[in-house]
C-alpha atoms as a PDB file:
ATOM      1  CA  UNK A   1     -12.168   4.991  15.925  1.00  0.00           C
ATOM      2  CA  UNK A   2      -8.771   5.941  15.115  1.00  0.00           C
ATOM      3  CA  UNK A   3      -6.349   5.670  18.072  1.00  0.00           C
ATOM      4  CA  UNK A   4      -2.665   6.681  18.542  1.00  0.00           C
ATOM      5  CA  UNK A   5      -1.405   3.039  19.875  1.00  0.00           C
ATOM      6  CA  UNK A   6      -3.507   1.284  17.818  1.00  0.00           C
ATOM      7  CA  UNK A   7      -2.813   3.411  14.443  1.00  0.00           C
ATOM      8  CA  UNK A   8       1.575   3.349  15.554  1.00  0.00           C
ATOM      9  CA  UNK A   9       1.186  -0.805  16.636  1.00  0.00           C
ATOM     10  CA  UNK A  10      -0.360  -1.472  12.956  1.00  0.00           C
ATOM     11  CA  UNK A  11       2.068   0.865  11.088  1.00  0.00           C
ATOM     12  CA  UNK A  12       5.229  -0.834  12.992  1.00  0.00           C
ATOM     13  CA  UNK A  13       3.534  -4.355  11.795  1.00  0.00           C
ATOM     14  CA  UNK A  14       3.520  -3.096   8.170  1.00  0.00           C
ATOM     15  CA  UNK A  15       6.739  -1.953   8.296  1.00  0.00           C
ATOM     16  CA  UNK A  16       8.371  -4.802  10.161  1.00  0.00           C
ATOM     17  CA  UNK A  17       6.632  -7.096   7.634  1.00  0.00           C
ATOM     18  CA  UNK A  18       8.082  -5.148   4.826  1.00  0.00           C
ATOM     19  CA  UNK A  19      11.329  -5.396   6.388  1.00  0.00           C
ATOM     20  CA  UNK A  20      11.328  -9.153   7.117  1.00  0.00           C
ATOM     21  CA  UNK A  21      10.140 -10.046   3.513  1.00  0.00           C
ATOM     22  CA  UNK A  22      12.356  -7.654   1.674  1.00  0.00           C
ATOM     23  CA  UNK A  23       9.782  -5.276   0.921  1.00  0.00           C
ATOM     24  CA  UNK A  24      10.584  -1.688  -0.606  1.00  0.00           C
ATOM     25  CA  UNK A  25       7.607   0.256  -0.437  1.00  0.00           C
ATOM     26  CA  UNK A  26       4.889   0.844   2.165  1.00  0.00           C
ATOM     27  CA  UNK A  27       1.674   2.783   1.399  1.00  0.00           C
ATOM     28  CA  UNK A  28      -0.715   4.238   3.410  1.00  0.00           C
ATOM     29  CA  UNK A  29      -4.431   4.285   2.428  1.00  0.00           C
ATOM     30  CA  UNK A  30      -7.090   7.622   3.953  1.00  0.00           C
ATOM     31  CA  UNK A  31      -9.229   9.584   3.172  1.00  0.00           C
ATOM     32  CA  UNK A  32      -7.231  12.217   5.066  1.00  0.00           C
ATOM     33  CA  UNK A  33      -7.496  15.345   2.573  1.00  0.00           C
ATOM     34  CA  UNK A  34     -11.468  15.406   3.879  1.00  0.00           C
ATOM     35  CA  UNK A  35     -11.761  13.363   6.944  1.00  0.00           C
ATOM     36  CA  UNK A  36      -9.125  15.722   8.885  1.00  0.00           C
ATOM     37  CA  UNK A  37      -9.211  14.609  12.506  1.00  0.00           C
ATOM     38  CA  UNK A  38      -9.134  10.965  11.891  1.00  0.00           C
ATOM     39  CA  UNK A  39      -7.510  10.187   8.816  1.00  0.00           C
ATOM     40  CA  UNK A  40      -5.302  12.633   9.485  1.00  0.00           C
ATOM     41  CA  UNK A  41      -4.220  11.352  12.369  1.00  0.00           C
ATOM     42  CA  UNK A  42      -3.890   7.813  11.057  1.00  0.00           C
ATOM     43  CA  UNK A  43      -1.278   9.179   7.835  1.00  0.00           C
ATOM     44  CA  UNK A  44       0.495  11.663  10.524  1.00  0.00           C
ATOM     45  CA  UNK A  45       1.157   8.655  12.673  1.00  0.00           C
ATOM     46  CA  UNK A  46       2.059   6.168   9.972  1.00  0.00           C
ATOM     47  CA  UNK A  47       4.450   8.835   8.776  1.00  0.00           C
ATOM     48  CA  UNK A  48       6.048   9.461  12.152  1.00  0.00           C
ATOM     49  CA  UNK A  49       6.438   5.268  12.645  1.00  0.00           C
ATOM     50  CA  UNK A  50       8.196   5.331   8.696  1.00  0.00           C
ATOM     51  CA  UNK A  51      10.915   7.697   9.775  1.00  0.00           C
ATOM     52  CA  UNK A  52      12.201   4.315  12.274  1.00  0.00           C
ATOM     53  CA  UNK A  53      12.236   2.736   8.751  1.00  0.00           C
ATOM     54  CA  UNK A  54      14.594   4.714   6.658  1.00  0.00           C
ATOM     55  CA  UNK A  55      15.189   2.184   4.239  1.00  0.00           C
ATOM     56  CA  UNK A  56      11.889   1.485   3.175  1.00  0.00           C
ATOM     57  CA  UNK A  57      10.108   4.128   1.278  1.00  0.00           C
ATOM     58  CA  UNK A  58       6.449   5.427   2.277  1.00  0.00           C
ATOM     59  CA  UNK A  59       3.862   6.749  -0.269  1.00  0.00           C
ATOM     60  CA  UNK A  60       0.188   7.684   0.694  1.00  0.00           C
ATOM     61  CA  UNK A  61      -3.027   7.820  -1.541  1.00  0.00           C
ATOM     62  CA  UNK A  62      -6.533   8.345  -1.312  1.00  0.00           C
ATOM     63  CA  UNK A  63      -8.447   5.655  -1.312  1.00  0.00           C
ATOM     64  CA  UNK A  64     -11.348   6.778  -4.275  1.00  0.00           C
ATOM     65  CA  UNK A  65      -7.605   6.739  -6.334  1.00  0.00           C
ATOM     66  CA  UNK A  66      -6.292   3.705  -4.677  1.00  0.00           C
ATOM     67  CA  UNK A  67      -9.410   1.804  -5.922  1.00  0.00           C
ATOM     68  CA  UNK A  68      -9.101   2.459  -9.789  1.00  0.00           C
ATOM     69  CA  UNK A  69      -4.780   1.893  -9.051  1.00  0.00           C
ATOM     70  CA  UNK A  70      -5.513  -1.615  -7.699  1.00  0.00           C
ATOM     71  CA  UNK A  71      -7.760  -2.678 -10.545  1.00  0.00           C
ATOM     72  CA  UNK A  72      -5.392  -1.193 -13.009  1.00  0.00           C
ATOM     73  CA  UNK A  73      -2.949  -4.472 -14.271  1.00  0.00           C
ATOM     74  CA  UNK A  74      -0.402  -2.147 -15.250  1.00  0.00           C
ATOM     75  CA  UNK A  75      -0.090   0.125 -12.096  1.00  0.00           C
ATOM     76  CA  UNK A  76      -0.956  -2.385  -9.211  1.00  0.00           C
ATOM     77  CA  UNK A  77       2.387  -3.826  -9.355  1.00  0.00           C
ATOM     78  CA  UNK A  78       4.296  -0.288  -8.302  1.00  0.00           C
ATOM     79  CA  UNK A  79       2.414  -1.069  -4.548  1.00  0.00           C
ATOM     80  CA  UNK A  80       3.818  -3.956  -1.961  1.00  0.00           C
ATOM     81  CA  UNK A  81       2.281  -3.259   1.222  1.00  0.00           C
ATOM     82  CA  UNK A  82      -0.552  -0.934   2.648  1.00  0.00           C
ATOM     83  CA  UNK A  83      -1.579   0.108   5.583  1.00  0.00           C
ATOM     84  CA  UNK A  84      -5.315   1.221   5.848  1.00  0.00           C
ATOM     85  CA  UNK A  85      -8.011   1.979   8.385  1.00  0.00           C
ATOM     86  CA  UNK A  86     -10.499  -1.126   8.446  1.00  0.00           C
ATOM     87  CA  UNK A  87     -13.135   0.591   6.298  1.00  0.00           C
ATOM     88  CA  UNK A  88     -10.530   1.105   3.442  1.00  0.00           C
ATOM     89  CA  UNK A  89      -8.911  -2.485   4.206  1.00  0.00           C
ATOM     90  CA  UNK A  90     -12.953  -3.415   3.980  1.00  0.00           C
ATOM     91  CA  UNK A  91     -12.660  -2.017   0.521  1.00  0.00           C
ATOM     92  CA  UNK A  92      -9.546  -3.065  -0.789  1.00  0.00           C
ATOM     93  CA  UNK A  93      -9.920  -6.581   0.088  1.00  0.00           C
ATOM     94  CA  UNK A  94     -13.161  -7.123  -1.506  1.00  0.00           C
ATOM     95  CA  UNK A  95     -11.910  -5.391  -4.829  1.00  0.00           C
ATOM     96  CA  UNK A  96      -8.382  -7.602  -4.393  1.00  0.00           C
ATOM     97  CA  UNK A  97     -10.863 -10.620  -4.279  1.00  0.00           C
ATOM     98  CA  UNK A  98     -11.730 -10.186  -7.559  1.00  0.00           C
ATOM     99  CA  UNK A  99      -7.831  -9.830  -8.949  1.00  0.00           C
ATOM    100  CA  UNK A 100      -6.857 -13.048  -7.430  1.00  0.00           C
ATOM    101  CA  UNK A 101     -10.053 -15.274  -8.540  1.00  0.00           C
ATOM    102  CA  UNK A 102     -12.277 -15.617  -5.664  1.00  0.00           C
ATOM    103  CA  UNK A 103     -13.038 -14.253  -2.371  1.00  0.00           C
ATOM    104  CA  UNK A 104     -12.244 -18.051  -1.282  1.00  0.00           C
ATOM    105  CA  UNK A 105      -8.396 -17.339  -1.924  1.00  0.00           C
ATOM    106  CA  UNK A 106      -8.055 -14.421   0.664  1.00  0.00           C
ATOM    107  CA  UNK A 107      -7.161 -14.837   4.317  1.00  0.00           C
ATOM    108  CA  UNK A 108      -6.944 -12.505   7.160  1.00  0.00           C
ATOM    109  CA  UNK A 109      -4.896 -11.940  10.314  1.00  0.00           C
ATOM    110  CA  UNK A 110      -6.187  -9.356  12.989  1.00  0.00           C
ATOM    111  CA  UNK A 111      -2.702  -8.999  15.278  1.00  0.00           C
ATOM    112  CA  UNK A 112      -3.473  -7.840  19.158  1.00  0.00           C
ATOM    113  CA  UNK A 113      -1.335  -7.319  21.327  1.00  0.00           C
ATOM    114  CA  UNK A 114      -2.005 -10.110  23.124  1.00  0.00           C
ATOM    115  CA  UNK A 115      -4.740 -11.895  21.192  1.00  0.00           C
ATOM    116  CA  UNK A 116      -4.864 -12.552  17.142  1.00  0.00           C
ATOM    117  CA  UNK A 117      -7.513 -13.706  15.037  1.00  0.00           C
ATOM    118  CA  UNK A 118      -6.787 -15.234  11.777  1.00  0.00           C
ATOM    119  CA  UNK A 119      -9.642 -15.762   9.286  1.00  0.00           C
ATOM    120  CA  UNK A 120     -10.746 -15.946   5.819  1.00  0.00           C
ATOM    121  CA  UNK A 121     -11.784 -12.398   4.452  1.00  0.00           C
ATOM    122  CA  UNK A 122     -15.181 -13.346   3.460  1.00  0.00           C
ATOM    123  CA  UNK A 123     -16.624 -14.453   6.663  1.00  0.00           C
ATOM    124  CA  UNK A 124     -19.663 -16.612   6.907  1.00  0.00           C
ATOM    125  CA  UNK A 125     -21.032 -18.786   3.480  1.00  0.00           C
ATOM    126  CA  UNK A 126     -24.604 -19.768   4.597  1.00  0.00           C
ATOM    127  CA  UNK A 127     -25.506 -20.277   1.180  1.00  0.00           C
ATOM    128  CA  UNK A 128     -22.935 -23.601   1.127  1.00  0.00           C
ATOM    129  CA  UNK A 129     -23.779 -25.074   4.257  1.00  0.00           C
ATOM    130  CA  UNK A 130     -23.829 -28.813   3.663  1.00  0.00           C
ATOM    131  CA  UNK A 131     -22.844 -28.225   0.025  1.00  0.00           C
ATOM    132  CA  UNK A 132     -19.266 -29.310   0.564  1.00  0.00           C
ATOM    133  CA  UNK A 133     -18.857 -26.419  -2.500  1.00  0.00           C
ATOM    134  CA  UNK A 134     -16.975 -23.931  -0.336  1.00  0.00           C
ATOM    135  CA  UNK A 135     -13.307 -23.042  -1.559  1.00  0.00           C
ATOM    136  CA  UNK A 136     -11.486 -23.808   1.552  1.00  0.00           C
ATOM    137  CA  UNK A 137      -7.856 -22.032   0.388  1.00  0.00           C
ATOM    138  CA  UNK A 138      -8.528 -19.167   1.895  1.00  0.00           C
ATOM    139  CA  UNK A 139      -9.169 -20.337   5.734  1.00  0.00           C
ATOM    140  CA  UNK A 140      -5.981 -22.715   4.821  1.00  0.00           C
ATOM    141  CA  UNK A 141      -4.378 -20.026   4.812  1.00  0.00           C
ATOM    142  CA  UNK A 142      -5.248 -18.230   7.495  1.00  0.00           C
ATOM    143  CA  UNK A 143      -3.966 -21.108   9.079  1.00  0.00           C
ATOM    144  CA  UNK A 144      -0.286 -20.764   7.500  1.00  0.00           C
ATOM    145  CA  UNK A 145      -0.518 -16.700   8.798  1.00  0.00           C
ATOM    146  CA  UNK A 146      -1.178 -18.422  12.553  1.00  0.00           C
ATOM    147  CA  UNK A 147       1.610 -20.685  12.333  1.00  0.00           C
ATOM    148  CA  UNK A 148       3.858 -17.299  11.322  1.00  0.00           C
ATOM    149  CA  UNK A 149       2.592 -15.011  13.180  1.00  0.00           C
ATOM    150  CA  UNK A 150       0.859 -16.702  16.534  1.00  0.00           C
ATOM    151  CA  UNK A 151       3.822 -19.433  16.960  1.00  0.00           C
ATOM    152  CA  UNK A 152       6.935 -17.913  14.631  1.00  0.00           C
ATOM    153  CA  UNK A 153       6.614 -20.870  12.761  1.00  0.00           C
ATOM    154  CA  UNK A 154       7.635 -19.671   9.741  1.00  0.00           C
ATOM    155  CA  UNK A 155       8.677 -23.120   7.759  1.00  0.00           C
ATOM    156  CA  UNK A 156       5.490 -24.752   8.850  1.00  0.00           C
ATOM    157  CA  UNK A 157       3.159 -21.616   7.589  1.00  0.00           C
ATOM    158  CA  UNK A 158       5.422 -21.746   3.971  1.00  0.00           C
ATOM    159  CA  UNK A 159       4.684 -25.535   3.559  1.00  0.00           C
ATOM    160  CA  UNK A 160       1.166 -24.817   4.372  1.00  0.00           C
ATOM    161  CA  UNK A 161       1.389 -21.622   1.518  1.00  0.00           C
ATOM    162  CA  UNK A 162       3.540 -24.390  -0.860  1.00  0.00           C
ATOM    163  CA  UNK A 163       0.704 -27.045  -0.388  1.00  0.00           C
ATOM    164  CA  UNK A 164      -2.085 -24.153  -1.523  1.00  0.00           C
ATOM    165  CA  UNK A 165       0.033 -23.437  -4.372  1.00  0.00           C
ATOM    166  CA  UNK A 166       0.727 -27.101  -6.081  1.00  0.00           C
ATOM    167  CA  UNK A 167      -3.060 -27.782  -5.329  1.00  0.00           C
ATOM    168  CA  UNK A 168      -3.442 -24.528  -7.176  1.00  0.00           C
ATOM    169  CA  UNK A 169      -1.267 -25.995 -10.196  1.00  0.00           C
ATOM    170  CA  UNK A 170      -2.413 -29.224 -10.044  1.00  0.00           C
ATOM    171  CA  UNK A 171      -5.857 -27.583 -10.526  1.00  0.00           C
ATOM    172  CA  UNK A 172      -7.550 -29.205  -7.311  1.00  0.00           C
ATOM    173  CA  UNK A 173      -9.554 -26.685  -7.079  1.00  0.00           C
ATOM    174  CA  UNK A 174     -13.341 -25.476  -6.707  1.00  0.00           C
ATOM    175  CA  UNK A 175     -15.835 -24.629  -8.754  1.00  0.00           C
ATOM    176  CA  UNK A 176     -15.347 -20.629  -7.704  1.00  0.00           C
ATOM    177  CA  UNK A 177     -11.613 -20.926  -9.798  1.00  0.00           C
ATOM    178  CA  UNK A 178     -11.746 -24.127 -11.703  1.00  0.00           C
ATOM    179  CA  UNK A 179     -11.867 -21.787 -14.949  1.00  0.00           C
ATOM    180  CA  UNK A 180     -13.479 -24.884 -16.689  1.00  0.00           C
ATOM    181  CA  UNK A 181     -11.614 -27.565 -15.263  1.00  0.00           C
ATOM    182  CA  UNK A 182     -12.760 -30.427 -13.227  1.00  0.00           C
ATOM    183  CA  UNK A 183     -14.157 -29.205  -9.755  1.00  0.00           C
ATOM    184  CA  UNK A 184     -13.303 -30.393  -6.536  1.00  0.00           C
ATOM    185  CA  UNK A 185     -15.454 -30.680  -3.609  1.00  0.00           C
ATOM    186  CA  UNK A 186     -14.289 -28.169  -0.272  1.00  0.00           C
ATOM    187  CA  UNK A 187     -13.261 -31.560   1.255  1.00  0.00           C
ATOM    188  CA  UNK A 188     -11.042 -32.745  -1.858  1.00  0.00           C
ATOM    189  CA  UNK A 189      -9.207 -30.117  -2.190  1.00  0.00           C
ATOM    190  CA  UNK A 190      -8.392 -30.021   1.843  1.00  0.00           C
ATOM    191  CA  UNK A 191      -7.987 -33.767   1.565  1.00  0.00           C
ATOM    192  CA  UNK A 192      -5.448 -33.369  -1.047  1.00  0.00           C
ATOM    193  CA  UNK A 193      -3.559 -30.077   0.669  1.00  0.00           C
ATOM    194  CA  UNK A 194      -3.671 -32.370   3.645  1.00  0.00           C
ATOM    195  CA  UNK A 195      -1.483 -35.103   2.220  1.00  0.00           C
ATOM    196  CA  UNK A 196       0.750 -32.934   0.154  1.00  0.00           C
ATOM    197  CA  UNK A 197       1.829 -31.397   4.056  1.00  0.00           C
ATOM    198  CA  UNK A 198       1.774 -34.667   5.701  1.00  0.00           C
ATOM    199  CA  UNK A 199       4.270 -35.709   2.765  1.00  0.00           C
ATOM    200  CA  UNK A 200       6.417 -33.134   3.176  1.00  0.00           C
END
């Protein structure tokens, strides 16, 4: 369901983020040239909230396009932040998953008004319960988008992003992106992002 608060309180996020992290270009993601009444609402709204933005520019696409642009190396870089119904997000995350490695790597935030939910993308891994084989990065940082965006604590959820990262270098990493490295268990890896925080 596509609704006129919730579609303006979602564009305003996108474009506040893309103004607090020196972001040029916001896209919107629809369907809108065949699904009319909601779509079209959704890019009509988003359009409307981007005129309170003049500084930031504001493309829209299709989302059958979008798809083939993301994967594309050489035209993904031209986007910096989208704003999408949850279907298309649905989409775009799962085919981002396999750009950056892993759906492990991917977190979520789901901002309320007054209620948030931060999470990895790819839910629930039944298949690693008690496995200890799980790539934990991705709930990690979920974490560091809770600290930002639930308590405005914006140095605590960067240190929890630089942690992620050096494990990342340091290759303390599982089996899902170890690229034939050594693999690390779900617990060694949070062990280790652990004490790179608590040493910082």
């Amino acid at each position: 369901m596509i609704t006129n608060p919730g579609t303006e309180r979602i564009a305003r996020l996108a474009f506040e983020y893309a103004r607090a992290n020196n972001k040029k270009k916001v896209t919107v993601v629809t369907k809108a040239n065949v699904v009319k009444a909601t779509d079209g609402k959704f890019l009509d709204i988003c359009k409307k909230v981007s005129g309170d933005y003049p500084e930031i520019e504001m493309d829209d696409w299709y989302i059958d396009i979008m798809t083939a642009k993301l994967i594309d190396e050489k035209r993904r870089g031209q986007f910096e932040v989208f704003i999408l119904p949850n279907l298309y997000g649905d989409i775009l995350t799962d085919e981002a998953s396999v750009i950056t490695g892993s759906l492990g790597m991917l977190p979520s935030a789901s901002i309320g008004i007054h209620t948030s939910v931060f999470e990895p993308i790819h839910g629930s891994y039944p298949q690693a319960a008690g496995k200890n084989i799980a790539n934990p990065l991705a709930t990690i940082l979920s974490a560091a988008l809770m600290f930002e965006y639930a308590f405005n604590a914006m140095s605590e959820g960067a240190l929890i992003r630089e942690a992620v990262a050096a494990s990342m270098s340091a290759g303390i990493v599982t089996e899902d992106i170890a690229r034939g490295g050594k693999i690390y268990s779900t617990s060694e890896v949070g062990d280790w992002i652990a004490q790179y925080i608590a040493g910082n």
